[in-house]
PDB file of N, CA and C in Angstrom:
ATOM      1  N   UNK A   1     -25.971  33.959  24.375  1.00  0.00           N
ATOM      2  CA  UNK A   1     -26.397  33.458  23.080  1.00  0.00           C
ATOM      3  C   UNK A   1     -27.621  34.268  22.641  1.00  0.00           C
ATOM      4  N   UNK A   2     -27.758  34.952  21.409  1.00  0.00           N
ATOM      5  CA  UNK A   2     -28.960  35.364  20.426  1.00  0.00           C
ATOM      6  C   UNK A   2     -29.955  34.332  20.611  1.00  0.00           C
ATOM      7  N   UNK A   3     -31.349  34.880  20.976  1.00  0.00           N
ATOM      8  CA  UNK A   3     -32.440  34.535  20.780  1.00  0.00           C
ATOM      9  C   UNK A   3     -32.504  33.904  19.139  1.00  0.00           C
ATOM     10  N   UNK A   4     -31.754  34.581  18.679  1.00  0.00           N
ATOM     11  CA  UNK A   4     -32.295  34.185  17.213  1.00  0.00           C
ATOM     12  C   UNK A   4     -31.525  32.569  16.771  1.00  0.00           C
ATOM     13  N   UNK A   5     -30.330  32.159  17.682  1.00  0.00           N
ATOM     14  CA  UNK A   5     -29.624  31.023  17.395  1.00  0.00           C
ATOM     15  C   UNK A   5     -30.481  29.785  18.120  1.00  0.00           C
ATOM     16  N   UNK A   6     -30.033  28.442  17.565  1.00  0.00           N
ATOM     17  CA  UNK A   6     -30.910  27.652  17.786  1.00  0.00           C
ATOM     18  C   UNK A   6     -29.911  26.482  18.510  1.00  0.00           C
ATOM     19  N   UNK A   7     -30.440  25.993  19.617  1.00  0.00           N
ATOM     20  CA  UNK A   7     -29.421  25.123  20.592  1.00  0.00           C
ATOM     21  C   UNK A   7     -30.440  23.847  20.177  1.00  0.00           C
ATOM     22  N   UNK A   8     -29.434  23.172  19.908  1.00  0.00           N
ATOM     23  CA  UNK A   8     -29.509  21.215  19.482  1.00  0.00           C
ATOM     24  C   UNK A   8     -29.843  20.900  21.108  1.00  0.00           C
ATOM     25  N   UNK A   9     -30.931  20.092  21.230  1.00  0.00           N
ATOM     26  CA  UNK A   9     -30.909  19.217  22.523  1.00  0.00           C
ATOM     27  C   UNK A   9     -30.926  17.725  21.976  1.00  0.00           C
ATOM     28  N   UNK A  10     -30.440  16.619  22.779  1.00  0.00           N
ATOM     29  CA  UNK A  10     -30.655  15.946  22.069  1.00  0.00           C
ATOM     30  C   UNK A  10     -31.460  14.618  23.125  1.00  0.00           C
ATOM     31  N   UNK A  11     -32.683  13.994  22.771  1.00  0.00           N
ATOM     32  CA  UNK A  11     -33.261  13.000  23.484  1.00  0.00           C
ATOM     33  C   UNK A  11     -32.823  12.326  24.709  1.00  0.00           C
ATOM     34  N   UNK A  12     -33.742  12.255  24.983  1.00  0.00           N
ATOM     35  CA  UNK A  12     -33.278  11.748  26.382  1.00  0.00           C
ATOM     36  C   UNK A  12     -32.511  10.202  26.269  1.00  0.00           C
ATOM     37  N   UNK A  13     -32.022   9.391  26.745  1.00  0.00           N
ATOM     38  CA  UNK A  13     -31.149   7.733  26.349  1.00  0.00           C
ATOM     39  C   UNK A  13     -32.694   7.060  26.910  1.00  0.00           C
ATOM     40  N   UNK A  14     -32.946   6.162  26.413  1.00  0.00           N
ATOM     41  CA  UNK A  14     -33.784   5.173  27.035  1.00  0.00           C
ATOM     42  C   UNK A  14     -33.509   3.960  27.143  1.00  0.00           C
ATOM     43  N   UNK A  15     -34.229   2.934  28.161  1.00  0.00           N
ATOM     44  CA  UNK A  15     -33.773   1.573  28.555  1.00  0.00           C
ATOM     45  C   UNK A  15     -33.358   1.017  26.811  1.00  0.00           C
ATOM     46  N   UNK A  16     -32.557  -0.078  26.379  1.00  0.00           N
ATOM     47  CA  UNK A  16     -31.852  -0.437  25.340  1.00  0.00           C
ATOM     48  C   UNK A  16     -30.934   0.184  24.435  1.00  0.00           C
ATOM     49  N   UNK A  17     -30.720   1.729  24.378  1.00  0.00           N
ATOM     50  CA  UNK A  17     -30.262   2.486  23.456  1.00  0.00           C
ATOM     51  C   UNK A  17     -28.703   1.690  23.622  1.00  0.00           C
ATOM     52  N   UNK A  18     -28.097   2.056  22.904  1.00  0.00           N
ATOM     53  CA  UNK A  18     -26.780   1.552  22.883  1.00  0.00           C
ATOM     54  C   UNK A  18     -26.032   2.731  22.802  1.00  0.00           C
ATOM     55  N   UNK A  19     -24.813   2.524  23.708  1.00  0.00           N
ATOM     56  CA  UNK A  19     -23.981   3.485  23.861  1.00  0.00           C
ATOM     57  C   UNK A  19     -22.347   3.135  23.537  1.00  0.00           C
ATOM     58  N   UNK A  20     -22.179   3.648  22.549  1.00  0.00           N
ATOM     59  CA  UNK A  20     -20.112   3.382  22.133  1.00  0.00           C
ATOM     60  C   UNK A  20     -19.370   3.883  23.394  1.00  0.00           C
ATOM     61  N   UNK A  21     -18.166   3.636  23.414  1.00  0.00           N
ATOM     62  CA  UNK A  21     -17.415   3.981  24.657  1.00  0.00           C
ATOM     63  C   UNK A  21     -16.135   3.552  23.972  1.00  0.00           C
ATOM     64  N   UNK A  22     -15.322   4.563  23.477  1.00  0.00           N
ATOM     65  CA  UNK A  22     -14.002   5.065  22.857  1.00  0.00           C
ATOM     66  C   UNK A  22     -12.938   5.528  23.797  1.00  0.00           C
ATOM     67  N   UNK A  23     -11.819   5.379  23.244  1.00  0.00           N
ATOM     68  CA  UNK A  23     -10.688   5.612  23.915  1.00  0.00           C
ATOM     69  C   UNK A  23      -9.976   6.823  23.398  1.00  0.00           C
ATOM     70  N   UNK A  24     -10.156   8.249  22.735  1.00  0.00           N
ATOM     71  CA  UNK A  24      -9.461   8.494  22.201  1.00  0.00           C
ATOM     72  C   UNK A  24      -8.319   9.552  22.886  1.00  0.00           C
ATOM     73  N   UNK A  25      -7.898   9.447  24.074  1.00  0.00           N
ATOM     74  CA  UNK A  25      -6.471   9.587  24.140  1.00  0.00           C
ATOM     75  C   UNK A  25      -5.370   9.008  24.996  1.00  0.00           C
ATOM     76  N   UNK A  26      -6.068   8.961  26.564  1.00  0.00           N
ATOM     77  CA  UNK A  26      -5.285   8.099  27.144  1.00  0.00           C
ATOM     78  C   UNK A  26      -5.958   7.079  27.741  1.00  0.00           C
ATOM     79  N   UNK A  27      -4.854   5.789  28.116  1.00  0.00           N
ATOM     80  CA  UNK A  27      -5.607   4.471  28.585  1.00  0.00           C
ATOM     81  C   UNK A  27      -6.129   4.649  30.038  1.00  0.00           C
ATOM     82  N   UNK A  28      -6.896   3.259  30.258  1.00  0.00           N
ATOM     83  CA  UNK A  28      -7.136   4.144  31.736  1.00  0.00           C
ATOM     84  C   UNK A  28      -6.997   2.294  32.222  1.00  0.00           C
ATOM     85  N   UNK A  29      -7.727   2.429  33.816  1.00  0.00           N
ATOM     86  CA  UNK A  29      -7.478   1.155  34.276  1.00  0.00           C
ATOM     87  C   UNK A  29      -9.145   0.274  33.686  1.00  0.00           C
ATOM     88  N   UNK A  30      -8.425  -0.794  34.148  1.00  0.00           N
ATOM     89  CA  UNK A  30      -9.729  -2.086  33.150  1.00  0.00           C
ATOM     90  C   UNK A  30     -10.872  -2.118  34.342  1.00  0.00           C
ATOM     91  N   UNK A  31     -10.215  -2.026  35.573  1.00  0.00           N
ATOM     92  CA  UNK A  31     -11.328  -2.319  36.628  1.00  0.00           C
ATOM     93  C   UNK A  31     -12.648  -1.217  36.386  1.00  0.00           C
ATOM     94  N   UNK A  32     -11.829   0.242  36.507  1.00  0.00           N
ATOM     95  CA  UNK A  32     -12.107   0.843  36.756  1.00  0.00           C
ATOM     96  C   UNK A  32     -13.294   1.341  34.614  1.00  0.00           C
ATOM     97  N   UNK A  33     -12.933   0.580  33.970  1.00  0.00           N
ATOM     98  CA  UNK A  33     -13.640   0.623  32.774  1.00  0.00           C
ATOM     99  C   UNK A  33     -14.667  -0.253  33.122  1.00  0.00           C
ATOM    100  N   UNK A  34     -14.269  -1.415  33.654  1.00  0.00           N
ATOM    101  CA  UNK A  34     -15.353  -2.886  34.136  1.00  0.00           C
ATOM    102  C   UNK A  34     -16.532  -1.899  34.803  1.00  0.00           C
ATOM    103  N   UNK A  35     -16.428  -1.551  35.952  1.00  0.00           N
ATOM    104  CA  UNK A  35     -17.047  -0.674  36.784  1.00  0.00           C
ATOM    105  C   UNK A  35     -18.052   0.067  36.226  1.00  0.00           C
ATOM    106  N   UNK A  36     -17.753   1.276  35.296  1.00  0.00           N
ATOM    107  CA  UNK A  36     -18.282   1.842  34.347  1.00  0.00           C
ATOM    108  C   UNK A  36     -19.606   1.158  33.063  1.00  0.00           C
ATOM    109  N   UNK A  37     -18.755   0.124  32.518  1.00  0.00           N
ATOM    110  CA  UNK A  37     -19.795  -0.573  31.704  1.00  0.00           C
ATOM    111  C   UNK A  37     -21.045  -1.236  32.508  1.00  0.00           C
ATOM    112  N   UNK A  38     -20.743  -1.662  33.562  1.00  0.00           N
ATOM    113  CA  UNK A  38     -21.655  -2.188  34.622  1.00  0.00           C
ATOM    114  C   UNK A  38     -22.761  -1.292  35.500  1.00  0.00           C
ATOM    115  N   UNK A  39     -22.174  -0.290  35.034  1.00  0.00           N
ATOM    116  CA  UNK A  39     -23.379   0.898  35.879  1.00  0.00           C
ATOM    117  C   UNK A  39     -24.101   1.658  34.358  1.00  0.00           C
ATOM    118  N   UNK A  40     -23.604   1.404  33.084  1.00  0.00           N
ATOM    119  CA  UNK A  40     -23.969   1.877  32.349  1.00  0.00           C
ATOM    120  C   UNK A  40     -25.731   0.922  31.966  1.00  0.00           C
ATOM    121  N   UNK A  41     -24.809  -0.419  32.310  1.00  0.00           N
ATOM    122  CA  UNK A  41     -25.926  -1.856  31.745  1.00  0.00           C
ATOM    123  C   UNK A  41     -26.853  -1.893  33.306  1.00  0.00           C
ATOM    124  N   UNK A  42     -26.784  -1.207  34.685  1.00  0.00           N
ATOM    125  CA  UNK A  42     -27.489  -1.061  35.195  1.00  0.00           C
ATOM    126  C   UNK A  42     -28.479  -0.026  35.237  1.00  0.00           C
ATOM    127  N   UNK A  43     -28.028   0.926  34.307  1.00  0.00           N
ATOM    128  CA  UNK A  43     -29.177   2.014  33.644  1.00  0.00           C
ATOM    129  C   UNK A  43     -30.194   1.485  32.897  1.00  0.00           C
ATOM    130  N   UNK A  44     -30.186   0.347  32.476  1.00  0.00           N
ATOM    131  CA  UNK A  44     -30.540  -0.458  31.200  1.00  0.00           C
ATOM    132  C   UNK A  44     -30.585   0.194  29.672  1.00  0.00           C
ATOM    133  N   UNK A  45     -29.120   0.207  29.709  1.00  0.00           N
ATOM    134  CA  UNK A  45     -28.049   0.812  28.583  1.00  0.00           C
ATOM    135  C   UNK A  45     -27.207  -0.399  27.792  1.00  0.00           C
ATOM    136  N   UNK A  46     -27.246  -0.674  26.440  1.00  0.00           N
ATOM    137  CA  UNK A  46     -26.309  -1.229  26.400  1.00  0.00           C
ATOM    138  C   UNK A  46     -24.872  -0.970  25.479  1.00  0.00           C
ATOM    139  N   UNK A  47     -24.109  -0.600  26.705  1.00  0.00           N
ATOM    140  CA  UNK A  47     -22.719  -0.460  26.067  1.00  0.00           C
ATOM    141  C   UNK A  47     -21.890  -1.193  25.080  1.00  0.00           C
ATOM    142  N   UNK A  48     -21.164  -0.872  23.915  1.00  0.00           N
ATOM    143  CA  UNK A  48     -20.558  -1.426  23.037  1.00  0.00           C
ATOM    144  C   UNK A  48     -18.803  -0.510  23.184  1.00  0.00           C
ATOM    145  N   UNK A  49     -18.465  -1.619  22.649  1.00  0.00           N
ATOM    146  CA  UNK A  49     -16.779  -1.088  22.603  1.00  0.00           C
ATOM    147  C   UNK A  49     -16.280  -2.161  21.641  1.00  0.00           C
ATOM    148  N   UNK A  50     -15.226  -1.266  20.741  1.00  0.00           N
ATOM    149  CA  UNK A  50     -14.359  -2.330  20.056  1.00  0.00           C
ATOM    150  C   UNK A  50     -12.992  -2.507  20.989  1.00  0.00           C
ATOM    151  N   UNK A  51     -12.682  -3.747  20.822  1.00  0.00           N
ATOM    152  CA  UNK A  51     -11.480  -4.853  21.325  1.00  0.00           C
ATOM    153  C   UNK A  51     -10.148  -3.166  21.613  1.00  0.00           C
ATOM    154  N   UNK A  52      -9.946  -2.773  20.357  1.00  0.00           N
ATOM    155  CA  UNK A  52      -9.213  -1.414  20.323  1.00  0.00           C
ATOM    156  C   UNK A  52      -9.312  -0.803  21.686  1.00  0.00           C
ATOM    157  N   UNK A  53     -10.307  -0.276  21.958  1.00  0.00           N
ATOM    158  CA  UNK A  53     -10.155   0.207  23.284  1.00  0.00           C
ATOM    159  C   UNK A  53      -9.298  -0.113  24.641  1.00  0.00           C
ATOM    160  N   UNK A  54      -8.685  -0.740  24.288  1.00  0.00           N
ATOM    161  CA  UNK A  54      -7.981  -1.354  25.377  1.00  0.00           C
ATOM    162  C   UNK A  54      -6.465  -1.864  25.101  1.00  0.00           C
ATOM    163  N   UNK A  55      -6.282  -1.082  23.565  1.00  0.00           N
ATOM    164  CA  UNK A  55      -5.215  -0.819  22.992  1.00  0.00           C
ATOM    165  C   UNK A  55      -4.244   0.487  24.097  1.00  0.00           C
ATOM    166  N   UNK A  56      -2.850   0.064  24.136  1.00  0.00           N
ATOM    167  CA  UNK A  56      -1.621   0.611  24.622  1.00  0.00           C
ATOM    168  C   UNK A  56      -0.541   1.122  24.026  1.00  0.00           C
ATOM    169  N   UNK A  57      -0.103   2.175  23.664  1.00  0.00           N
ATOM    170  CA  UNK A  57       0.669   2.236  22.867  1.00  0.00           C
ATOM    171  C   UNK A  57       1.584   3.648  23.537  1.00  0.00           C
ATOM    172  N   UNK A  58       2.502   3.134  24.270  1.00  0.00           N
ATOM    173  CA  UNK A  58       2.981   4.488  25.410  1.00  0.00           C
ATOM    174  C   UNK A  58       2.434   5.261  26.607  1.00  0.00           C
ATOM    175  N   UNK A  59       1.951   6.305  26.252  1.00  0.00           N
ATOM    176  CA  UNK A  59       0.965   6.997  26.849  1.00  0.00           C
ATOM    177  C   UNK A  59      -0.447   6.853  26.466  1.00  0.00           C
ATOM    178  N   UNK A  60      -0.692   6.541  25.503  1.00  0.00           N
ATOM    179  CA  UNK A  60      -1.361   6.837  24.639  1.00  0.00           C
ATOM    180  C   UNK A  60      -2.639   5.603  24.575  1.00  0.00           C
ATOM    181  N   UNK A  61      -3.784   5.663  24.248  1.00  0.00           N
ATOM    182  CA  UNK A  61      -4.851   4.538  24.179  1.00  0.00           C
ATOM    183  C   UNK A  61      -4.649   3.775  22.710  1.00  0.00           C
ATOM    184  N   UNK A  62      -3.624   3.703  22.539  1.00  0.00           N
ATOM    185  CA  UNK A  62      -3.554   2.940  20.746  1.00  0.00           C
ATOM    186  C   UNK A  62      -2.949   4.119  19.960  1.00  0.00           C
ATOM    187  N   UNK A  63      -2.768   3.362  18.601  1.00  0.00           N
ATOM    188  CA  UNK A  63      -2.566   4.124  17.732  1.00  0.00           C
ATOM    189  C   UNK A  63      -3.132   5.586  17.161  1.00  0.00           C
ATOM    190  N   UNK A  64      -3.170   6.661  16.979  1.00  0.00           N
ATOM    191  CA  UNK A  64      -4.555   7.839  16.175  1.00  0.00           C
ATOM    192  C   UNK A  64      -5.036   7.273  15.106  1.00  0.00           C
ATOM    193  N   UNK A  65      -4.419   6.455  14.370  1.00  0.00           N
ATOM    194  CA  UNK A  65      -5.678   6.049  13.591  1.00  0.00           C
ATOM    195  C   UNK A  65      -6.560   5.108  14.064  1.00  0.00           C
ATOM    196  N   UNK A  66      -6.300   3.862  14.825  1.00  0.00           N
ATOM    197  CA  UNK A  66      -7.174   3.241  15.285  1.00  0.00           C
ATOM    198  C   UNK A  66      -8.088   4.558  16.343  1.00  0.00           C
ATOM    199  N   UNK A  67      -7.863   5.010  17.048  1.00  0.00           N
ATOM    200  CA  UNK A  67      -8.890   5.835  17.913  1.00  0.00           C
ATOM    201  C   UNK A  67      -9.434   6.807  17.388  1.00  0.00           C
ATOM    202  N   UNK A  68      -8.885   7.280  15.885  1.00  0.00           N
ATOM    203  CA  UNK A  68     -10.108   7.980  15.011  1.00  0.00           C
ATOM    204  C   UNK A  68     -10.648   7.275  14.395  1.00  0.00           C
ATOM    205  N   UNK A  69     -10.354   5.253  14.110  1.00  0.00           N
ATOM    206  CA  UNK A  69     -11.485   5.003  13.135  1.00  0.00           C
ATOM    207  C   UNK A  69     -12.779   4.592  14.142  1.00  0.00           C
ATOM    208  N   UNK A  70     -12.687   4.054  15.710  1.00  0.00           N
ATOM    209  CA  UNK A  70     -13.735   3.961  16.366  1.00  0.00           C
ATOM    210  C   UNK A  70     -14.576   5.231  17.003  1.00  0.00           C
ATOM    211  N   UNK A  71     -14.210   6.797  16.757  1.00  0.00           N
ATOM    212  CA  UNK A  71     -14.506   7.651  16.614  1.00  0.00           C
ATOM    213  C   UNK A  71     -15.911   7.733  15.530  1.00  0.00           C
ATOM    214  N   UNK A  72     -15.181   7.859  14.576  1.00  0.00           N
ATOM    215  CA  UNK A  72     -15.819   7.923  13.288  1.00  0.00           C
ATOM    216  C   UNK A  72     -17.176   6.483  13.360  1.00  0.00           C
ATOM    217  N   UNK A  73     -16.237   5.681  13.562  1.00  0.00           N
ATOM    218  CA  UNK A  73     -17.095   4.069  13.254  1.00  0.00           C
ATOM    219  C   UNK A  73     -18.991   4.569  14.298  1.00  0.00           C
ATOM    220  N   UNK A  74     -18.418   5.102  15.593  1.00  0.00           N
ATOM    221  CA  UNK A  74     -19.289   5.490  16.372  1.00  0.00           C
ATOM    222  C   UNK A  74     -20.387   6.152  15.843  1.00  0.00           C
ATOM    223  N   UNK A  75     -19.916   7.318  15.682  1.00  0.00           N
ATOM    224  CA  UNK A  75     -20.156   8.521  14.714  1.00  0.00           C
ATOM    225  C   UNK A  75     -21.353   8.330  14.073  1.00  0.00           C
ATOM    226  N   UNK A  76     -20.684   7.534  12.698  1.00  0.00           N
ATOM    227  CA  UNK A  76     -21.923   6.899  11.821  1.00  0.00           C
ATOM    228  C   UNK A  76     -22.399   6.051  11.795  1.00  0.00           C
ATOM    229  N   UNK A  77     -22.647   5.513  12.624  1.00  0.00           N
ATOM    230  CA  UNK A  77     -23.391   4.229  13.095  1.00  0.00           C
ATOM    231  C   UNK A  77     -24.933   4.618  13.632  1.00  0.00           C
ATOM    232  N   UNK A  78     -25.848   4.490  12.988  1.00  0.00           N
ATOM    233  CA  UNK A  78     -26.796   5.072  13.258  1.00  0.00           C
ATOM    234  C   UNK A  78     -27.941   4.532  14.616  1.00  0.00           C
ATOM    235  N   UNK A  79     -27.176   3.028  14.651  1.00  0.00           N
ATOM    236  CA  UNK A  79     -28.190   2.306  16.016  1.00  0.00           C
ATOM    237  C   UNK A  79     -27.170   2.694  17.338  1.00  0.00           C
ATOM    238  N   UNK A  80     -26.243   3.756  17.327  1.00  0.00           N
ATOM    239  CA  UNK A  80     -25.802   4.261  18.419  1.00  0.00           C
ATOM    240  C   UNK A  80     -26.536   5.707  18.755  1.00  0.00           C
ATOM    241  N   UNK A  81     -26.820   5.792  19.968  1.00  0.00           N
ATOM    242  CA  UNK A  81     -27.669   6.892  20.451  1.00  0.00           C
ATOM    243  C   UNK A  81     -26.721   7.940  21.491  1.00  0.00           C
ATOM    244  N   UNK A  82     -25.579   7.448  21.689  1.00  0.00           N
ATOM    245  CA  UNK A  82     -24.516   8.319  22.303  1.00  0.00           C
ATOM    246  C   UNK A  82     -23.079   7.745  22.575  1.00  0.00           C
ATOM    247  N   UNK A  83     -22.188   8.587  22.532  1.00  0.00           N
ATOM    248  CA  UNK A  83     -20.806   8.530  22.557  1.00  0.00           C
ATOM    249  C   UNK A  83     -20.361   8.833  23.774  1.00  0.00           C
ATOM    250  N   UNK A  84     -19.363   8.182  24.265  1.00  0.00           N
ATOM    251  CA  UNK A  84     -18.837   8.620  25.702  1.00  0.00           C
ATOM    252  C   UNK A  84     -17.517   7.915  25.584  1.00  0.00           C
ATOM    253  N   UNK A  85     -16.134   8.995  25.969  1.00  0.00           N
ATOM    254  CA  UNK A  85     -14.765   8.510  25.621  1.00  0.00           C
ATOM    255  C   UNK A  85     -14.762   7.807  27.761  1.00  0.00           C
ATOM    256  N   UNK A  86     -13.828   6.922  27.531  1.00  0.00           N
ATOM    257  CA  UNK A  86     -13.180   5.924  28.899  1.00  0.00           C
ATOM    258  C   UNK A  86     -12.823   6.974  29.367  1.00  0.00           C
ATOM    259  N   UNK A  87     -11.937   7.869  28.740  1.00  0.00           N
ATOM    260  CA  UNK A  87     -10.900   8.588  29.369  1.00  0.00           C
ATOM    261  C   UNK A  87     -10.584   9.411  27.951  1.00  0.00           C
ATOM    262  N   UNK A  88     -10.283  11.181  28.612  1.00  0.00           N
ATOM    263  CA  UNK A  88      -9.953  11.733  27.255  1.00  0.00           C
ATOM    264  C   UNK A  88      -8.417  12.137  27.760  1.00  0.00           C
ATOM    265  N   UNK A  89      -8.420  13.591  27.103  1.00  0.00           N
ATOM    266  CA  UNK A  89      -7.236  14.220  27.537  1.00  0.00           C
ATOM    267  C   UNK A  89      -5.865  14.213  26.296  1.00  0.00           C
ATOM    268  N   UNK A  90      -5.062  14.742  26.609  1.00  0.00           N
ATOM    269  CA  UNK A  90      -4.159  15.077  25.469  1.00  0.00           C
ATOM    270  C   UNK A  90      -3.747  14.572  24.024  1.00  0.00           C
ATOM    271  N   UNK A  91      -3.969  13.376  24.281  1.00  0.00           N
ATOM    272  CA  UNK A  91      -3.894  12.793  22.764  1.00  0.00           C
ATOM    273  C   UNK A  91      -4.616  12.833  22.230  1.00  0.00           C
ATOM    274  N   UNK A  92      -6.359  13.118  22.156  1.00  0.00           N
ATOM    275  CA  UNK A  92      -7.316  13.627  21.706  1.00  0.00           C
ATOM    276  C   UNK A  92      -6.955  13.864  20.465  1.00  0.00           C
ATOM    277  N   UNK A  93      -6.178  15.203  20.200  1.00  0.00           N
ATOM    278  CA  UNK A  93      -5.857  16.078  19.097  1.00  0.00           C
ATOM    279  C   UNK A  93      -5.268  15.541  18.151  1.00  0.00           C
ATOM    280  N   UNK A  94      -4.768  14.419  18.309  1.00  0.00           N
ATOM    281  CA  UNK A  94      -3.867  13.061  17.575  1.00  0.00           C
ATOM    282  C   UNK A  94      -4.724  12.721  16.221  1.00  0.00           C
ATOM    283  N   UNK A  95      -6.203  13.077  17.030  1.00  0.00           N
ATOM    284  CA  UNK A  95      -7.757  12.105  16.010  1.00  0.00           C
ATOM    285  C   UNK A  95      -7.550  13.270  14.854  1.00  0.00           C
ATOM    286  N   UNK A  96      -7.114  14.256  14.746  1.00  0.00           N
ATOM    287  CA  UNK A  96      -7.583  15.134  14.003  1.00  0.00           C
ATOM    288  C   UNK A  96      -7.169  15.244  12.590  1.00  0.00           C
ATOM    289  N   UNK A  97      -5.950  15.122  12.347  1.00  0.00           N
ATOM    290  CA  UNK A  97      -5.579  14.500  10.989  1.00  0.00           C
ATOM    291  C   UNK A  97      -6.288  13.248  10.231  1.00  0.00           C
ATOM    292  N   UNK A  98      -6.862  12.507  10.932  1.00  0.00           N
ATOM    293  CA  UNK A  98      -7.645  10.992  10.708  1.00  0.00           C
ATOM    294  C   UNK A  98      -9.136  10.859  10.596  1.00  0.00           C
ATOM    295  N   UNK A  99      -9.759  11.964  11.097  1.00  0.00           N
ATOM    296  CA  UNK A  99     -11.095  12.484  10.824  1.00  0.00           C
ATOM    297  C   UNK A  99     -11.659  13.306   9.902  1.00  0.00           C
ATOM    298  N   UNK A 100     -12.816  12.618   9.130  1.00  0.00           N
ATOM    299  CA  UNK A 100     -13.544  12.833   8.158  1.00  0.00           C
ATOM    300  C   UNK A 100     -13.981  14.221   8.530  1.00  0.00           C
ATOM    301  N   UNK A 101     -14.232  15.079   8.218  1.00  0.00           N
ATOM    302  CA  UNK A 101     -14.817  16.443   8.475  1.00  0.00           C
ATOM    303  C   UNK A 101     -16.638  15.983   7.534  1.00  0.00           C
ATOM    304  N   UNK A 102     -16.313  15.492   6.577  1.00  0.00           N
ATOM    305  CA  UNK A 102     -17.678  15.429   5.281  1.00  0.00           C
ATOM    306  C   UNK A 102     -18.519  14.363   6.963  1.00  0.00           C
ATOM    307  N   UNK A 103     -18.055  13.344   7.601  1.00  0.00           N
ATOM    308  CA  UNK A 103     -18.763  12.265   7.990  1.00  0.00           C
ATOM    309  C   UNK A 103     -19.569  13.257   9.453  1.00  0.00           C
ATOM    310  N   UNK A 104     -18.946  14.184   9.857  1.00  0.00           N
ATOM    311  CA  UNK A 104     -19.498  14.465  11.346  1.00  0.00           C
ATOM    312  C   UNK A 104     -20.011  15.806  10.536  1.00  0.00           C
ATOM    313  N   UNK A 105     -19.982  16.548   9.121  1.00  0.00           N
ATOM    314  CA  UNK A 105     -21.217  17.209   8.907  1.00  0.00           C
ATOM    315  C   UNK A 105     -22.689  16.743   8.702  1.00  0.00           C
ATOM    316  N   UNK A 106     -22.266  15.601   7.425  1.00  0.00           N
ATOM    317  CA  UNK A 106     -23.503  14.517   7.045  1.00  0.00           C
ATOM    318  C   UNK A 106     -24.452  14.399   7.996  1.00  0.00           C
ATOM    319  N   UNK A 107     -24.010  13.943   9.680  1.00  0.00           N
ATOM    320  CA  UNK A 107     -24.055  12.766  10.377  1.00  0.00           C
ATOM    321  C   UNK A 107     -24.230  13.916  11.831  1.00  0.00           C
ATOM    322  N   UNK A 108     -24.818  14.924  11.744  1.00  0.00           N
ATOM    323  CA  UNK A 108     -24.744  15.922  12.929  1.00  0.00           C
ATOM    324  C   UNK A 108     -25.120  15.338  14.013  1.00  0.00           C
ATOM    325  N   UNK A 109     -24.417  15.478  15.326  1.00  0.00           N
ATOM    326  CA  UNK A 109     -25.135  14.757  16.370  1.00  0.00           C
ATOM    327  C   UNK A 109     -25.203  15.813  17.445  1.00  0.00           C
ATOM    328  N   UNK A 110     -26.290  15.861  18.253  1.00  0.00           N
ATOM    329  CA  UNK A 110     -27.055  13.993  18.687  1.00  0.00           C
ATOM    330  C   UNK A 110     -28.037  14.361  16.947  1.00  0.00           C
ATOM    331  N   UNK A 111     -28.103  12.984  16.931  1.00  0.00           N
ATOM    332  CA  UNK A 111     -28.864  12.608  15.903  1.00  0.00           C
ATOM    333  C   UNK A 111     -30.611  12.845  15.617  1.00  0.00           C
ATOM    334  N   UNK A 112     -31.144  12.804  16.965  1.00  0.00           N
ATOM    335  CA  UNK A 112     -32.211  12.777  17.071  1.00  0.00           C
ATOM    336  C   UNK A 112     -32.687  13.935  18.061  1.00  0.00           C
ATOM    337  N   UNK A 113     -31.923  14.788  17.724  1.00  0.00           N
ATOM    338  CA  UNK A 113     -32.500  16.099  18.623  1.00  0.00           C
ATOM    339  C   UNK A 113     -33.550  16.948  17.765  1.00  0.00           C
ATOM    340  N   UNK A 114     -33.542  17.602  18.505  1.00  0.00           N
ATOM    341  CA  UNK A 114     -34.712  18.678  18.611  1.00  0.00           C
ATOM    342  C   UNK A 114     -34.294  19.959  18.853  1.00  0.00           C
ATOM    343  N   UNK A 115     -34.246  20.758  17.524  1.00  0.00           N
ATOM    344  CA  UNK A 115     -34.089  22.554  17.727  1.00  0.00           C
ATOM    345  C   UNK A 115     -35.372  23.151  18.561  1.00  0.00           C
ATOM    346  N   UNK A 116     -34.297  23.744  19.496  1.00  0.00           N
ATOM    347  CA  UNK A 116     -35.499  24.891  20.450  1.00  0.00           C
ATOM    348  C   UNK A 116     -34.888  26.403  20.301  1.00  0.00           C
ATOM    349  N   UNK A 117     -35.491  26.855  20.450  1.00  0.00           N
ATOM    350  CA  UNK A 117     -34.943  28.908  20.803  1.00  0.00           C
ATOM    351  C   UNK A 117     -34.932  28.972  21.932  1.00  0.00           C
ATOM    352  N   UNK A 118     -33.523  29.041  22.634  1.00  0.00           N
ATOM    353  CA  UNK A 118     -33.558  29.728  24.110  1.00  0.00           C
ATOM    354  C   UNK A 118     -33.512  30.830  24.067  1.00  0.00           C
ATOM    355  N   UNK A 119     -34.477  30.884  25.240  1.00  0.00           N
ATOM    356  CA  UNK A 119     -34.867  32.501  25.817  1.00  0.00           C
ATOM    357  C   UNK A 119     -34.238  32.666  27.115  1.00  0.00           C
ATOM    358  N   UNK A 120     -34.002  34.290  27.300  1.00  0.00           N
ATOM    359  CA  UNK A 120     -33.094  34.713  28.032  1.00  0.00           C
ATOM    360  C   UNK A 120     -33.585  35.525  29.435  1.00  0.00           C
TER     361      UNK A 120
END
């Protein structure tokens, strides 16, 4: 990377921040999601998820539009401080017809970063 380009860092999470946790391609197991939210809230994090997440639909974690609107919903939600999918992987690409391009320019994340110049 050019000295002259500028790399986004973005804040560190601190005790309360709230964190979304999306599904957008395949489902995964509940224990093993249980597990996860529980080490997230032992960070002193607190995780959010919509009901959707735990949507089934074949292979697949739900419908693409439902898993691009909690994408998006994430996205611009401004008392969220980070995104983290359950589980990604092939259906991913599903979100892409269903996503705002104007909402994730507006809305650049991480939200609260900080431009630095890395040096080489």
């Amino acid at each position: 990377m050019p000295s002259s380009q500028m790399m986004r860092k973005p804040q560190a999470l601190q005790p309360g921040d709230r964190i979304a946790i999306i599904a957008p391609a395949s489902p995964f197991a509940r224990d093993e999601f249980d597990r996860g939210v529980a080490e997230l809230r032992r960070l002193g994090l607190e995780p959010v998820y919509s009901d959707r997440v735990f949507a089934r639909t074949g292979y697949l974690a739900g419908a693409a539009e439902d898993r691009a609107r909690d994408l998006l919903d994430a996205w611009t939600d401004p008392a969220i401080a980070a995104i983290v999918a359950a589980r990604g992987g092939y259906g991913s690409v599903q979100l892409l017809p269903f996503l705002n391009r104007r909402a994730f320019l507006e809305r650049p994340r991480p939200s609260s970063a900080t431009a630095t110049t890395r040096r080489s």
